[in-house]
N, C-alpha and C. Protein backbone atom coordinates (compact mmCIF):
# COMPACT_ATOMS: atom_id res chain seq x y z
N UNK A 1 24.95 8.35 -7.08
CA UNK A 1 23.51 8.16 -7.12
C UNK A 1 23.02 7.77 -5.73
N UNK A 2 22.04 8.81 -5.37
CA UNK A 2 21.31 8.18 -4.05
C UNK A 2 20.49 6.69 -3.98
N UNK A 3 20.85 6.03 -2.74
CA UNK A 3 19.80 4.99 -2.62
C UNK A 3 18.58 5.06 -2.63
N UNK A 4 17.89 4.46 -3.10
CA UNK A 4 16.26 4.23 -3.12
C UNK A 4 15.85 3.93 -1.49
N UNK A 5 15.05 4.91 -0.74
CA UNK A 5 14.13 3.85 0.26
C UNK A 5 13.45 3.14 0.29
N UNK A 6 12.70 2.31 1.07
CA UNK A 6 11.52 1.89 1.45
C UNK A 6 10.62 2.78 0.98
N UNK A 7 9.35 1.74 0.47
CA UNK A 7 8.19 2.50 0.37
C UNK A 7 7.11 1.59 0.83
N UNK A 8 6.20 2.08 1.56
CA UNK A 8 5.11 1.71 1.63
C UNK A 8 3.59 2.31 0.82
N UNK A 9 3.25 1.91 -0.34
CA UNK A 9 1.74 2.37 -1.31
C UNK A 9 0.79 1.55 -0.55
N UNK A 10 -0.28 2.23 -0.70
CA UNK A 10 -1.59 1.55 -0.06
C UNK A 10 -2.33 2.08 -1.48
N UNK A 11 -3.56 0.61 -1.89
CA UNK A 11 -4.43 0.95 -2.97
C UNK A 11 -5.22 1.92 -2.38
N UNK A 12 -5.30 3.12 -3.39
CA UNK A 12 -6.34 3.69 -3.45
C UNK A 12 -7.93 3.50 -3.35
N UNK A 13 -9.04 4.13 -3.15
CA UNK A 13 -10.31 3.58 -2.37
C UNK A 13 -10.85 3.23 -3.80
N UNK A 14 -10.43 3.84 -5.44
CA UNK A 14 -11.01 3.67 -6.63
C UNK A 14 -10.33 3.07 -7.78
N UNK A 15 -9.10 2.11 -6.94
CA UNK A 15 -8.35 1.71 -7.38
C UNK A 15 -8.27 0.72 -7.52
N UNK A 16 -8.30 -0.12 -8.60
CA UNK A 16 -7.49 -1.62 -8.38
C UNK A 16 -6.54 -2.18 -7.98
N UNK A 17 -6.40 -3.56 -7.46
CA UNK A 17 -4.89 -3.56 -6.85
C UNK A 17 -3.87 -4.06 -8.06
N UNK A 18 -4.25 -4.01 -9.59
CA UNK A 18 -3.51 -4.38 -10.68
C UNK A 18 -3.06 -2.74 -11.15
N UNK A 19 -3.77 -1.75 -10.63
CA UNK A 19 -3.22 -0.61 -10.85
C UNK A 19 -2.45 -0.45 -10.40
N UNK A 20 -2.60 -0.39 -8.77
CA UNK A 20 -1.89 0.12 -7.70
C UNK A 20 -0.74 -0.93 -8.19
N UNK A 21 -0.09 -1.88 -8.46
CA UNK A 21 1.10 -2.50 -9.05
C UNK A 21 1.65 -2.07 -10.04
N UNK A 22 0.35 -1.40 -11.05
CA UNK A 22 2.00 -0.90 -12.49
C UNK A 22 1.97 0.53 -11.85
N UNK A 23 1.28 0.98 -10.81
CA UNK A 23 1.60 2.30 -10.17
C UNK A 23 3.00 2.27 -9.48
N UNK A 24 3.38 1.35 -8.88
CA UNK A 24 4.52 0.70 -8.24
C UNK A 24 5.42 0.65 -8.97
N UNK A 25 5.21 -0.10 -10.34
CA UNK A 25 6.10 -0.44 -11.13
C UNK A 25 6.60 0.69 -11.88
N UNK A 26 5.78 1.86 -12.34
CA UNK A 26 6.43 3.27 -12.86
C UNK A 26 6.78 3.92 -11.93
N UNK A 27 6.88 3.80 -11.11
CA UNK A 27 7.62 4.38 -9.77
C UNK A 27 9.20 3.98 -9.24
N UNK A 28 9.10 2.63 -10.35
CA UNK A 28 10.82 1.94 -10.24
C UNK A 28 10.95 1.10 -8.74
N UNK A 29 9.92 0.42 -7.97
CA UNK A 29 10.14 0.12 -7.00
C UNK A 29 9.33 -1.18 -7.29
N UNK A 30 9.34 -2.27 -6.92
CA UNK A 30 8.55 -3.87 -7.00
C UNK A 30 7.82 -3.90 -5.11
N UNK A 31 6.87 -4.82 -5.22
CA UNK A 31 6.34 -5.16 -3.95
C UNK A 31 6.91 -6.17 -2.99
N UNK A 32 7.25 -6.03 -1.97
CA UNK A 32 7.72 -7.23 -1.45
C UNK A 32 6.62 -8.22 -0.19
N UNK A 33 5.76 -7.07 0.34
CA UNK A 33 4.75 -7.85 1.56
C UNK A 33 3.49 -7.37 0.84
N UNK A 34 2.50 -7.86 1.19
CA UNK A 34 1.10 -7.48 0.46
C UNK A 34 0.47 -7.41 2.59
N UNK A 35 -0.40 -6.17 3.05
CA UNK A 35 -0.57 -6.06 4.39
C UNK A 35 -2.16 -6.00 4.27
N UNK A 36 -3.06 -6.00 4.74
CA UNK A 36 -4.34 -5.39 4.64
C UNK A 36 -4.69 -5.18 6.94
N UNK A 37 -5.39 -3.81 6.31
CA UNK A 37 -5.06 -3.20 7.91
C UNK A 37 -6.04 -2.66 8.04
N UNK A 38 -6.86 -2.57 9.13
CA UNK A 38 -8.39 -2.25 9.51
C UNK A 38 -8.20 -1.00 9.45
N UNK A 39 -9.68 -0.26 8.87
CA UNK A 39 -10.02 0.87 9.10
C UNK A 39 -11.06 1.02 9.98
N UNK A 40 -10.72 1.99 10.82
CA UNK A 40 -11.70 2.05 11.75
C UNK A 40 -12.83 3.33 12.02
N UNK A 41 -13.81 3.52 12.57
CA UNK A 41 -14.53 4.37 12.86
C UNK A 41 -15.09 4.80 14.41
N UNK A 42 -16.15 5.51 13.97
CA UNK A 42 -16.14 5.62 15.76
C UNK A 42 -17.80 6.01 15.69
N UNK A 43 -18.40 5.38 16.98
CA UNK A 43 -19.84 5.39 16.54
C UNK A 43 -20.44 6.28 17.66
N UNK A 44 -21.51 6.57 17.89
CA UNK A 44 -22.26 7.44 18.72
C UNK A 44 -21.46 7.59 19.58
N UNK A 45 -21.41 6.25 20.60
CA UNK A 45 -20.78 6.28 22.08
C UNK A 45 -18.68 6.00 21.66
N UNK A 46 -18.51 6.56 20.45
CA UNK A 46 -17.34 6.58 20.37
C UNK A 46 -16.69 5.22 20.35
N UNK A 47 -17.22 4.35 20.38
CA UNK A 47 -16.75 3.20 20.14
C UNK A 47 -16.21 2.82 18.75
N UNK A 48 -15.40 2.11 19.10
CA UNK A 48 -14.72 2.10 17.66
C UNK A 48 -15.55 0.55 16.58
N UNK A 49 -15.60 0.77 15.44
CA UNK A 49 -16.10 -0.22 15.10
C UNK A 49 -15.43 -0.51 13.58
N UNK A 50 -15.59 -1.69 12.69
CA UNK A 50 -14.58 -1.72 11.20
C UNK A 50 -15.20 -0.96 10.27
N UNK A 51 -14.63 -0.06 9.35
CA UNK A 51 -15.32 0.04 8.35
C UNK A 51 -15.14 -0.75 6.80
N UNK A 52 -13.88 -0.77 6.64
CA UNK A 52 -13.22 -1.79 5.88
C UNK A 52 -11.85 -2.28 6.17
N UNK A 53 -11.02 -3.11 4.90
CA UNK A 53 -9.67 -3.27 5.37
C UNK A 53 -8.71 -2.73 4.03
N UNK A 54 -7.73 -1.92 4.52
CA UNK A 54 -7.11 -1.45 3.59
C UNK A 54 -5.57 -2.09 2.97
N UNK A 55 -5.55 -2.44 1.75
CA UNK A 55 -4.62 -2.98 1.68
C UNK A 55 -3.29 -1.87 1.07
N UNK A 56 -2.31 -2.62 1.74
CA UNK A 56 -1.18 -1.75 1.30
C UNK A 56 0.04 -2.60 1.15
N UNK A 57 0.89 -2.42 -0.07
CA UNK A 57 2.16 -3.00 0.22
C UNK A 57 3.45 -2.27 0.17
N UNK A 58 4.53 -3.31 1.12
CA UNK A 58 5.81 -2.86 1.11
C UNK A 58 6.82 -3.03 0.31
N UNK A 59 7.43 -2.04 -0.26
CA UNK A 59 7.86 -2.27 -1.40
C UNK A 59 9.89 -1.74 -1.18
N UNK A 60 10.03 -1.93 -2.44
CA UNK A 60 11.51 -1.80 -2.07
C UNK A 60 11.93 -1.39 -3.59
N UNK A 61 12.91 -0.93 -3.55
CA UNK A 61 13.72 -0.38 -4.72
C UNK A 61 14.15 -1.49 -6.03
N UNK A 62 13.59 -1.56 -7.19
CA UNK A 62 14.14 -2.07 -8.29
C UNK A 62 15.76 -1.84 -8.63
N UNK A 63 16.06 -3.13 -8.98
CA UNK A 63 18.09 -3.46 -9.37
C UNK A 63 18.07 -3.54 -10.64
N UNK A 64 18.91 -3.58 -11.24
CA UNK A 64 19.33 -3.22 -12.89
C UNK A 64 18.96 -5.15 -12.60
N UNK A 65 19.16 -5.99 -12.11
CA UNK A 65 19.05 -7.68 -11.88
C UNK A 65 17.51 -7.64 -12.01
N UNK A 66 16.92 -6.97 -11.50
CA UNK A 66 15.25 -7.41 -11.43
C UNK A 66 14.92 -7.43 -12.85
């Protein structure tokens, strides 16, 4: 049996983050970091400015122990 990788899920924009977890969880993988990471844009003069922050977590492979 192959090892499981790393995964990194980020919630979806219409998503809850109680979804985005049993989304995780039928996927056979648990969360281990919770990240939230700027989104950015770019305005007339190209400047960058926030539009929101996106959260995403890092997750890792479920053990017959979990």
């Amino acid at each position: 049996m192959a090892k499981k990788q790393k995964l990194r899920v980020a919630v979806e924009e219409n998503e809850t983050i109680s979804d985005c977890l049993d989304r995780i969880d039928a996927m056979g993988y648990r969360p281990t970091v919770r990240r939230e990471e700027p989104i950015f844009g770019l305005d007339a003069n190209e400047e960058p400015y926030p539009i929101r922050q996106q959260i995403i977590f890092d997750c890792k492979a479920k053990t017959e122990s979990d």
